[in-house]
PDB file of N, CA and C in Angstrom:
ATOM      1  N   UNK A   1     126.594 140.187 239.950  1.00  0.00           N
ATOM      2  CA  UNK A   1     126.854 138.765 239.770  1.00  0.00           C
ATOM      3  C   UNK A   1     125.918 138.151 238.722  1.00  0.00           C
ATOM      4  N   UNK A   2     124.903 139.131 238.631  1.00  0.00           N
ATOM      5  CA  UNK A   2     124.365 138.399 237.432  1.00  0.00           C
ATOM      6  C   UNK A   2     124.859 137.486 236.444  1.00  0.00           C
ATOM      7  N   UNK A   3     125.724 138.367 235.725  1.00  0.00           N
ATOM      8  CA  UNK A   3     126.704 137.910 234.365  1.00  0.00           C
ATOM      9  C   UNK A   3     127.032 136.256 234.320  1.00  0.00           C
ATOM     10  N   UNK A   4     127.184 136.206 235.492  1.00  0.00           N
ATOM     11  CA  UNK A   4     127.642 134.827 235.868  1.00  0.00           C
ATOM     12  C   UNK A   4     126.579 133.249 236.611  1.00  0.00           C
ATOM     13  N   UNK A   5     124.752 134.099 236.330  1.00  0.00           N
ATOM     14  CA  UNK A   5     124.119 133.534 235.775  1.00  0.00           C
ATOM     15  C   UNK A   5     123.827 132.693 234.970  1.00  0.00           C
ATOM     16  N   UNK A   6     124.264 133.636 233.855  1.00  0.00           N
ATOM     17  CA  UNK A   6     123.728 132.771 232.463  1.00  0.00           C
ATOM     18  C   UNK A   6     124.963 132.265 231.569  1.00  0.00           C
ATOM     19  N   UNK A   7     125.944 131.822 232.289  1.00  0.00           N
ATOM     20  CA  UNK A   7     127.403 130.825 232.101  1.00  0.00           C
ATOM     21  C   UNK A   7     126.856 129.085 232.605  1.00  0.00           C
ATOM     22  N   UNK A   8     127.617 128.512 231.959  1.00  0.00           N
ATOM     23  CA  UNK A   8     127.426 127.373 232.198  1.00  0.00           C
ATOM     24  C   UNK A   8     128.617 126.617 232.820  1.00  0.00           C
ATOM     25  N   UNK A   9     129.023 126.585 233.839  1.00  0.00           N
ATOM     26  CA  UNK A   9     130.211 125.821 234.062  1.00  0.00           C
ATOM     27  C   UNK A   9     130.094 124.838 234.240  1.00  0.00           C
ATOM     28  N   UNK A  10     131.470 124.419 234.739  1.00  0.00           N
ATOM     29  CA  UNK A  10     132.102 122.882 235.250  1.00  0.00           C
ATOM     30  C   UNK A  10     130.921 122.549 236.512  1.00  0.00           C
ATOM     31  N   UNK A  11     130.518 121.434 236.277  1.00  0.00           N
ATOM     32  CA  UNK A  11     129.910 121.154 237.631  1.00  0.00           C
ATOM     33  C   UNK A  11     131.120 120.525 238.552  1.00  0.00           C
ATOM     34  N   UNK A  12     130.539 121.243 239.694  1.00  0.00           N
ATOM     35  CA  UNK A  12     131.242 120.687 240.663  1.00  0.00           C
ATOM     36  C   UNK A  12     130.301 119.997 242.067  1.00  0.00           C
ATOM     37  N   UNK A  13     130.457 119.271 242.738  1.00  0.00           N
ATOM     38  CA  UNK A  13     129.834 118.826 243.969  1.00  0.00           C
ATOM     39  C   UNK A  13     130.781 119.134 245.271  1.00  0.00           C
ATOM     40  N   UNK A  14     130.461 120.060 246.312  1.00  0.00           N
ATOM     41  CA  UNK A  14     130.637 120.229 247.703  1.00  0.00           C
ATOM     42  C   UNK A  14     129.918 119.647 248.422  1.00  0.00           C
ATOM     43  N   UNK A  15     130.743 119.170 249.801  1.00  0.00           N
ATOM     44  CA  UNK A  15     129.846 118.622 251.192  1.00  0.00           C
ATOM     45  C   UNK A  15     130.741 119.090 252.068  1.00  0.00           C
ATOM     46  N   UNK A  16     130.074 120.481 252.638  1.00  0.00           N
ATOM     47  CA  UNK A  16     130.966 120.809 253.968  1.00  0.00           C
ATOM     48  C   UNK A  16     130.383 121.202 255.348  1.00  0.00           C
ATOM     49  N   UNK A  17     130.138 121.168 256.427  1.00  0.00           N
ATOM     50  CA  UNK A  17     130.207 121.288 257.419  1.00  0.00           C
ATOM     51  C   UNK A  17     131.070 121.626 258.454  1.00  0.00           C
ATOM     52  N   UNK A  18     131.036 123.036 258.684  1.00  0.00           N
ATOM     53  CA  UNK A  18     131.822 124.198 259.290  1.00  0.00           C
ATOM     54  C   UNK A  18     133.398 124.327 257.918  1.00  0.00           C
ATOM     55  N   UNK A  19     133.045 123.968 256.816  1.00  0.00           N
ATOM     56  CA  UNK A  19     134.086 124.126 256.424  1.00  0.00           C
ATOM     57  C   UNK A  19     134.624 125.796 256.094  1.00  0.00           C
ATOM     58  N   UNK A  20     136.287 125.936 256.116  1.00  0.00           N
ATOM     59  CA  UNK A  20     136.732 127.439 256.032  1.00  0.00           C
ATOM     60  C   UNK A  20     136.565 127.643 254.601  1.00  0.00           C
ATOM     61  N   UNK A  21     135.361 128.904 254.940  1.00  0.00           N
ATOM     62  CA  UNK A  21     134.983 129.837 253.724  1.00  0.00           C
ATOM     63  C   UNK A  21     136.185 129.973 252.823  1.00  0.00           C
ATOM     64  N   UNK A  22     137.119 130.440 252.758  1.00  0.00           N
ATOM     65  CA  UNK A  22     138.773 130.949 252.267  1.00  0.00           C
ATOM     66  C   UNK A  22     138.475 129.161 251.407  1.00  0.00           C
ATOM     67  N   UNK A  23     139.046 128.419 251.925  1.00  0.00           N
ATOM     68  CA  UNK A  23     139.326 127.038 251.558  1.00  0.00           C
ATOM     69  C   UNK A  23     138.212 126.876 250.576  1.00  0.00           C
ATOM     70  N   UNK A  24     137.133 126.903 250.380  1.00  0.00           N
ATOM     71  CA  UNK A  24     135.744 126.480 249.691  1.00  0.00           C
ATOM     72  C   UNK A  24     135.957 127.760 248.443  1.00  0.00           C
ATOM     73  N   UNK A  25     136.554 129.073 248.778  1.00  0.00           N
ATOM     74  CA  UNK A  25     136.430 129.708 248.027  1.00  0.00           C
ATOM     75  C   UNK A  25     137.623 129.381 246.301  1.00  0.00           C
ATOM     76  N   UNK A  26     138.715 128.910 247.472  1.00  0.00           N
ATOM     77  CA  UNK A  26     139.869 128.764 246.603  1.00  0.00           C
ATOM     78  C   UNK A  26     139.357 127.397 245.688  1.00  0.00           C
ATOM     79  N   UNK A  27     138.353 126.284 246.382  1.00  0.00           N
ATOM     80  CA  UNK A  27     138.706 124.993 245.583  1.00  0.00           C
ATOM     81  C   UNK A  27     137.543 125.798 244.233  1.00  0.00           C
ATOM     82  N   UNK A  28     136.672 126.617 244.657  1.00  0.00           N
ATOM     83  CA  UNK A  28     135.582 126.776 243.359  1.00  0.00           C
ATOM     84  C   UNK A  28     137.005 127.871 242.570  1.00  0.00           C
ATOM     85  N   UNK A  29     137.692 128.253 242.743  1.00  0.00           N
ATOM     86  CA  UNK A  29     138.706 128.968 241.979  1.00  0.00           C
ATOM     87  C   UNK A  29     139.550 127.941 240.849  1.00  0.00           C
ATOM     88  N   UNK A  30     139.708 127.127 241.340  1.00  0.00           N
ATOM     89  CA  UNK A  30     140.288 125.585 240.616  1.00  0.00           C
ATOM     90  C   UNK A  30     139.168 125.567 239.890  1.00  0.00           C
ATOM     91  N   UNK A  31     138.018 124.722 240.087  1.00  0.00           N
ATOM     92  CA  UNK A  31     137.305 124.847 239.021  1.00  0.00           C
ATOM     93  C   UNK A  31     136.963 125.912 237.836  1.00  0.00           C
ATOM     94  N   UNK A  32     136.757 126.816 238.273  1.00  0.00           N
ATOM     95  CA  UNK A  32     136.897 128.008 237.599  1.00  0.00           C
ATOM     96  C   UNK A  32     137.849 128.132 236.623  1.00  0.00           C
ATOM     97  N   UNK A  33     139.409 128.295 236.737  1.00  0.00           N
ATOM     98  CA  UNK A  33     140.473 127.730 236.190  1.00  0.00           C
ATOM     99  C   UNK A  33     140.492 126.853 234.996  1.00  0.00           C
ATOM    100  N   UNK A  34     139.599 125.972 234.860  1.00  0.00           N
ATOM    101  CA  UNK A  34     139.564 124.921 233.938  1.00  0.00           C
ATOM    102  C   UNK A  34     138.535 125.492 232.663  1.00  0.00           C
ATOM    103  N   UNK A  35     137.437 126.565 232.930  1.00  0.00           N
ATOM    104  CA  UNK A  35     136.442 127.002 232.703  1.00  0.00           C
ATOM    105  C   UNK A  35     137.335 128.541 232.035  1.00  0.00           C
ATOM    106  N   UNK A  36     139.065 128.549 232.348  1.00  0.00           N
ATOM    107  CA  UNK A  36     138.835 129.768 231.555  1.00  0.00           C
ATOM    108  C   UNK A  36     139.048 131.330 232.539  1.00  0.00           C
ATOM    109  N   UNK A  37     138.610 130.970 233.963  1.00  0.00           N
ATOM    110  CA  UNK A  37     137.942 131.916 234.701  1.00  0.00           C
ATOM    111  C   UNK A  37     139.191 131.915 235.932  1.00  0.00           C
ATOM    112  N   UNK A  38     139.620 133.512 236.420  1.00  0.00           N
ATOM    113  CA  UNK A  38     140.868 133.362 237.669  1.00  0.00           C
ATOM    114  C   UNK A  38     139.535 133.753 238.654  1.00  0.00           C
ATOM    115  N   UNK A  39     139.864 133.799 239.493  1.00  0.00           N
ATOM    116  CA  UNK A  39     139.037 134.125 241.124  1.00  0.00           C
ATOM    117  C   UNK A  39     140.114 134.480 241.803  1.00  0.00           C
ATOM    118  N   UNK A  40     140.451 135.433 241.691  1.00  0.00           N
ATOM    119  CA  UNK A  40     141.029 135.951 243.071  1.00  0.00           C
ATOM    120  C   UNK A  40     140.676 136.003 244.344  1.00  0.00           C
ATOM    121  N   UNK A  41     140.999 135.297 245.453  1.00  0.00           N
ATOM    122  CA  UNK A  41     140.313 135.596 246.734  1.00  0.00           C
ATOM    123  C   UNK A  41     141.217 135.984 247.587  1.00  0.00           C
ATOM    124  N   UNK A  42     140.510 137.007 248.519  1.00  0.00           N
ATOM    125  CA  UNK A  42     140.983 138.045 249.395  1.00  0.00           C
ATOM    126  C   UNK A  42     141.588 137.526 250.503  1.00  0.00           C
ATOM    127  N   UNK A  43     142.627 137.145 251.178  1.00  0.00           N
ATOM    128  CA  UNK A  43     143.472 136.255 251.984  1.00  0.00           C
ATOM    129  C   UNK A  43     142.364 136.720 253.524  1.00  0.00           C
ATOM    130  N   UNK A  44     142.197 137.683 253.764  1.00  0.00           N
ATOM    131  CA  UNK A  44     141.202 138.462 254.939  1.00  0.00           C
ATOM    132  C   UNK A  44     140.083 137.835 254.622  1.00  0.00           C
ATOM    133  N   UNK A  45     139.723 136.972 254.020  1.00  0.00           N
ATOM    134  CA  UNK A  45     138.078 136.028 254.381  1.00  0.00           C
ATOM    135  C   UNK A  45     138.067 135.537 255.204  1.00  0.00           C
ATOM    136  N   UNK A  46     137.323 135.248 256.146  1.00  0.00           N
ATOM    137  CA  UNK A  46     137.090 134.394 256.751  1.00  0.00           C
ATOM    138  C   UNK A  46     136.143 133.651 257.319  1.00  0.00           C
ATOM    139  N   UNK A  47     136.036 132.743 257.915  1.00  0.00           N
ATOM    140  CA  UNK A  47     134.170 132.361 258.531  1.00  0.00           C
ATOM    141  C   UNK A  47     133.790 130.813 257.894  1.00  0.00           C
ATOM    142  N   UNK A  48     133.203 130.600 258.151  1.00  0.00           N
ATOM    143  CA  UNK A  48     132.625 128.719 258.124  1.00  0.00           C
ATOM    144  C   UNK A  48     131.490 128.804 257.535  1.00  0.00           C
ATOM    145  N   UNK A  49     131.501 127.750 256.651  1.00  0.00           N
ATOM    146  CA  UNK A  49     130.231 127.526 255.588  1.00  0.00           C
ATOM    147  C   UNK A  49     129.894 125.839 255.571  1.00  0.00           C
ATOM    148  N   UNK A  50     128.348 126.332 256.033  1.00  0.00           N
ATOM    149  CA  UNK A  50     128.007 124.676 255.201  1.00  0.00           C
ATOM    150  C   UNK A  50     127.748 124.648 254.125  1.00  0.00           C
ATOM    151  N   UNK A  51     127.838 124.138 253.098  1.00  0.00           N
ATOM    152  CA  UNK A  51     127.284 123.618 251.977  1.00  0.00           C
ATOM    153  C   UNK A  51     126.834 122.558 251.210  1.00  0.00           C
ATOM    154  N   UNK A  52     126.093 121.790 250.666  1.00  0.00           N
ATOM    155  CA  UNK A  52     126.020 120.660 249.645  1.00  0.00           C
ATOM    156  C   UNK A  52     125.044 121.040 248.630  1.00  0.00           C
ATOM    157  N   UNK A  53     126.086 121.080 247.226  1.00  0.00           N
ATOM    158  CA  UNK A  53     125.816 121.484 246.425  1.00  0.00           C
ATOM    159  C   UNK A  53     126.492 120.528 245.189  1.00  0.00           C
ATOM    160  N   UNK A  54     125.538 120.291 244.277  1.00  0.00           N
ATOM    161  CA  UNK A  54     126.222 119.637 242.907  1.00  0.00           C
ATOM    162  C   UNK A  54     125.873 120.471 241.834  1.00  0.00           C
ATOM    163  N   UNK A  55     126.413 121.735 241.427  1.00  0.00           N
ATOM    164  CA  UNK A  55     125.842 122.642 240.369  1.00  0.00           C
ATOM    165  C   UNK A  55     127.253 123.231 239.740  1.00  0.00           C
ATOM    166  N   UNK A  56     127.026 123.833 238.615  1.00  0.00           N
ATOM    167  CA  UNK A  56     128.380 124.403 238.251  1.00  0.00           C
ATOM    168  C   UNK A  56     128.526 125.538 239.000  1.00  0.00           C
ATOM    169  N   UNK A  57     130.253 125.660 238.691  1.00  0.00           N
ATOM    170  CA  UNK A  57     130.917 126.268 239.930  1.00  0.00           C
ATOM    171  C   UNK A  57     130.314 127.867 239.824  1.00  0.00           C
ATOM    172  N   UNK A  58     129.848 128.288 238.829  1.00  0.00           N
ATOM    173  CA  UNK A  58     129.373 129.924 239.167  1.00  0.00           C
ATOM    174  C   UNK A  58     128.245 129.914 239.771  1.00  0.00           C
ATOM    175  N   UNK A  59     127.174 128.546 239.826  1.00  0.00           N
ATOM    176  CA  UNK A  59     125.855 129.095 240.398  1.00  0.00           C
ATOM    177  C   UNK A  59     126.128 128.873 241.895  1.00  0.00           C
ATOM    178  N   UNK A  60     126.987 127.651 242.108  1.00  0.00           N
ATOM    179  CA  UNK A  60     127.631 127.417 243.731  1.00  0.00           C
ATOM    180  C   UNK A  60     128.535 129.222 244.646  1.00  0.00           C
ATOM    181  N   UNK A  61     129.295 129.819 243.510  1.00  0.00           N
ATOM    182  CA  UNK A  61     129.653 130.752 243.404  1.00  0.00           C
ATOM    183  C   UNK A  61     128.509 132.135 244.131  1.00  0.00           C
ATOM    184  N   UNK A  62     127.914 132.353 242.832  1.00  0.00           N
ATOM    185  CA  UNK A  62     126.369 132.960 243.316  1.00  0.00           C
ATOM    186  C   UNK A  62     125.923 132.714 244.459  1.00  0.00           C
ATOM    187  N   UNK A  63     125.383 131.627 244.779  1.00  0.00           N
ATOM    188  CA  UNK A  63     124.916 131.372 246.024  1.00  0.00           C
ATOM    189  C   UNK A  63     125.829 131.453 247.569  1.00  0.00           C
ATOM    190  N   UNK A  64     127.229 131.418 247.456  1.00  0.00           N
ATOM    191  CA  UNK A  64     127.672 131.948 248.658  1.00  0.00           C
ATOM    192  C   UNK A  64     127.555 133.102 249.027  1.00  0.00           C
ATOM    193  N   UNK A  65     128.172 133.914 247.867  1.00  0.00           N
ATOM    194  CA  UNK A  65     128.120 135.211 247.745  1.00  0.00           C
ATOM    195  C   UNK A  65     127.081 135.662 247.766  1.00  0.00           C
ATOM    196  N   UNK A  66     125.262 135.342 247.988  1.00  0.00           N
ATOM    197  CA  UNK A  66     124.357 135.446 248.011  1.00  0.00           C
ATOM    198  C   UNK A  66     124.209 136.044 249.816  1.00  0.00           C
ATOM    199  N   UNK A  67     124.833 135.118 250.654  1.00  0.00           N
ATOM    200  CA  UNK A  67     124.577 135.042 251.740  1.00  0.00           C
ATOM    201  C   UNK A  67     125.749 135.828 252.806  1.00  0.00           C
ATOM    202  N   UNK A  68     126.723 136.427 251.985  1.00  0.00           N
ATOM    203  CA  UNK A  68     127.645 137.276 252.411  1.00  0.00           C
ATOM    204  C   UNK A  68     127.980 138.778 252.429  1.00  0.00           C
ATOM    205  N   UNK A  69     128.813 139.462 252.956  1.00  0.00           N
ATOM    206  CA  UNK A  69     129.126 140.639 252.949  1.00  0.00           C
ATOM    207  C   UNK A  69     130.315 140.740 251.890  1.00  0.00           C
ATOM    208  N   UNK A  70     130.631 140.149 251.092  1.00  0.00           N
ATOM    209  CA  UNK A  70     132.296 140.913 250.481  1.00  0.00           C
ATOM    210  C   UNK A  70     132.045 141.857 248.951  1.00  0.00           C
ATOM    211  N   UNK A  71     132.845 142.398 248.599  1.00  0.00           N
ATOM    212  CA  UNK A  71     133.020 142.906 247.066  1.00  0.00           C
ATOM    213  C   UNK A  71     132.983 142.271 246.269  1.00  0.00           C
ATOM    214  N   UNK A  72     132.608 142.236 245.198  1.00  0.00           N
ATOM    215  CA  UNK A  72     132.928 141.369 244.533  1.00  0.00           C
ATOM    216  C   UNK A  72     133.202 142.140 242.608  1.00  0.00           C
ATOM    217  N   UNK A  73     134.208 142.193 242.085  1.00  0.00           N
ATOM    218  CA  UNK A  73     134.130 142.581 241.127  1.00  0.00           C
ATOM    219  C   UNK A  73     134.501 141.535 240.159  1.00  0.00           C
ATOM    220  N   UNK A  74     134.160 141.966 238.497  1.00  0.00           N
ATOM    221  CA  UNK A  74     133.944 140.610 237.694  1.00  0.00           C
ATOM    222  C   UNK A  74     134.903 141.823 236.388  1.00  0.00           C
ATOM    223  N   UNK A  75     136.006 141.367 236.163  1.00  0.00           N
ATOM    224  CA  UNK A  75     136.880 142.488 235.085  1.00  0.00           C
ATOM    225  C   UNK A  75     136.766 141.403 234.167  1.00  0.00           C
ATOM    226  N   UNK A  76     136.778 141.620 232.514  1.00  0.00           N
ATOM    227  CA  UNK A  76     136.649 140.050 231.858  1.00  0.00           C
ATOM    228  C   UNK A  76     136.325 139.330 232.527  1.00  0.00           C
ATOM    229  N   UNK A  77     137.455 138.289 232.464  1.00  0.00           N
ATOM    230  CA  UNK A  77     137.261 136.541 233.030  1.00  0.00           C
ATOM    231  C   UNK A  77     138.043 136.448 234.302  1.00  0.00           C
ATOM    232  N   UNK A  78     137.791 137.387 235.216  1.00  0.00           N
ATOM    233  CA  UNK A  78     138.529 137.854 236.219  1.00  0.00           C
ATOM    234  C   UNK A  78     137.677 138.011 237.264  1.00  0.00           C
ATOM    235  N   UNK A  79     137.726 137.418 238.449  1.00  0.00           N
ATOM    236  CA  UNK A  79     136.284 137.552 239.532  1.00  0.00           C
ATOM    237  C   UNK A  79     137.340 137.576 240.896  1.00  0.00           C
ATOM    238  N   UNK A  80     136.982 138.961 240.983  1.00  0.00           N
ATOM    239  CA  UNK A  80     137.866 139.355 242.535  1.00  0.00           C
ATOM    240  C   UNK A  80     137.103 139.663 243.575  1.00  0.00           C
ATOM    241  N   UNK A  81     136.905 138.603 244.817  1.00  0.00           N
ATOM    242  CA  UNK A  81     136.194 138.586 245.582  1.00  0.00           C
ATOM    243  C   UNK A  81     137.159 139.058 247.043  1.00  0.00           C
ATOM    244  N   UNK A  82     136.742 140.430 247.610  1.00  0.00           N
ATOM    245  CA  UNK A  82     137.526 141.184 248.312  1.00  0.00           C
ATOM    246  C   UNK A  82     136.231 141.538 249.681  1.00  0.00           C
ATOM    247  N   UNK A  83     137.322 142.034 250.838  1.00  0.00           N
ATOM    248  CA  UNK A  83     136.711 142.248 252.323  1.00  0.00           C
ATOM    249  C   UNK A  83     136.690 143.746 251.936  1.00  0.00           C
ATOM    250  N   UNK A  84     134.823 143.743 252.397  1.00  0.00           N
ATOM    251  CA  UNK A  84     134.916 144.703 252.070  1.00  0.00           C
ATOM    252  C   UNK A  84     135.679 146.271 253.165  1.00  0.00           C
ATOM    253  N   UNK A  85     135.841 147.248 252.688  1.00  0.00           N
ATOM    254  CA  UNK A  85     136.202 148.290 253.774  1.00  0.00           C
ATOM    255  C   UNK A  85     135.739 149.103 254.226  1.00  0.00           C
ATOM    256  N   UNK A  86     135.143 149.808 254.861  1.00  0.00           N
ATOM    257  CA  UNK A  86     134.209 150.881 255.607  1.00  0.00           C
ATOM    258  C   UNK A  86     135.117 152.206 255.814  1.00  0.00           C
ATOM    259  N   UNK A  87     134.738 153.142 255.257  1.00  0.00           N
ATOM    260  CA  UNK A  87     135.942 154.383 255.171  1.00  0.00           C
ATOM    261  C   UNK A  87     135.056 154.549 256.218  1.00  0.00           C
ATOM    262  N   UNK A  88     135.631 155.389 257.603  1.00  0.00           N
ATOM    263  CA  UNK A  88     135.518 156.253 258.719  1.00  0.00           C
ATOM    264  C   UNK A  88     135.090 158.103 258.129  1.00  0.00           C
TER     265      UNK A  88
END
């Protein structure tokens, strides 16, 4: 996730409390969008996030994904954030 460090995006501002992870993931995908950038997110997310944050949408980005378990791959301008799978 580095890469997406030293980008400068759209600022955006969140205020959520228990809000659905999935939902928070898709609105920073909109922003993203405007910036150029798809986000794919993995329909199997799930889980509740607080947040308040006024930063652009990759460092808000960064920082969820800071505090989570998923995949995350970055192809170009392409950021596919996936559950991850545990082979048996």
């Amino acid at each position: 996730m580095f890469i997406l460090n030293y980008y400068k995006g759209t600022t955006i501002s969140l205020d959520f409390h228990d809000g659905d992870l999935y939902n928070v993931l898709s609105l920073l995908a909109e922003a993203a969008h405007k910036d150029g950038f798809i986000i794919a997110v993995d329909k199997r997310i799930k889980g509740k996030i607080q947040i308040n944050m006024e930063e652009p949408w990759n460092m808000v980005l960064v920082e969820i994904l800071a505090g989570v378990n998923f995949m995350t791959e970055i192809v170009n301008d392409i950021i596919i954030i996936s559950v991850m799978e545990w082979k048996k």
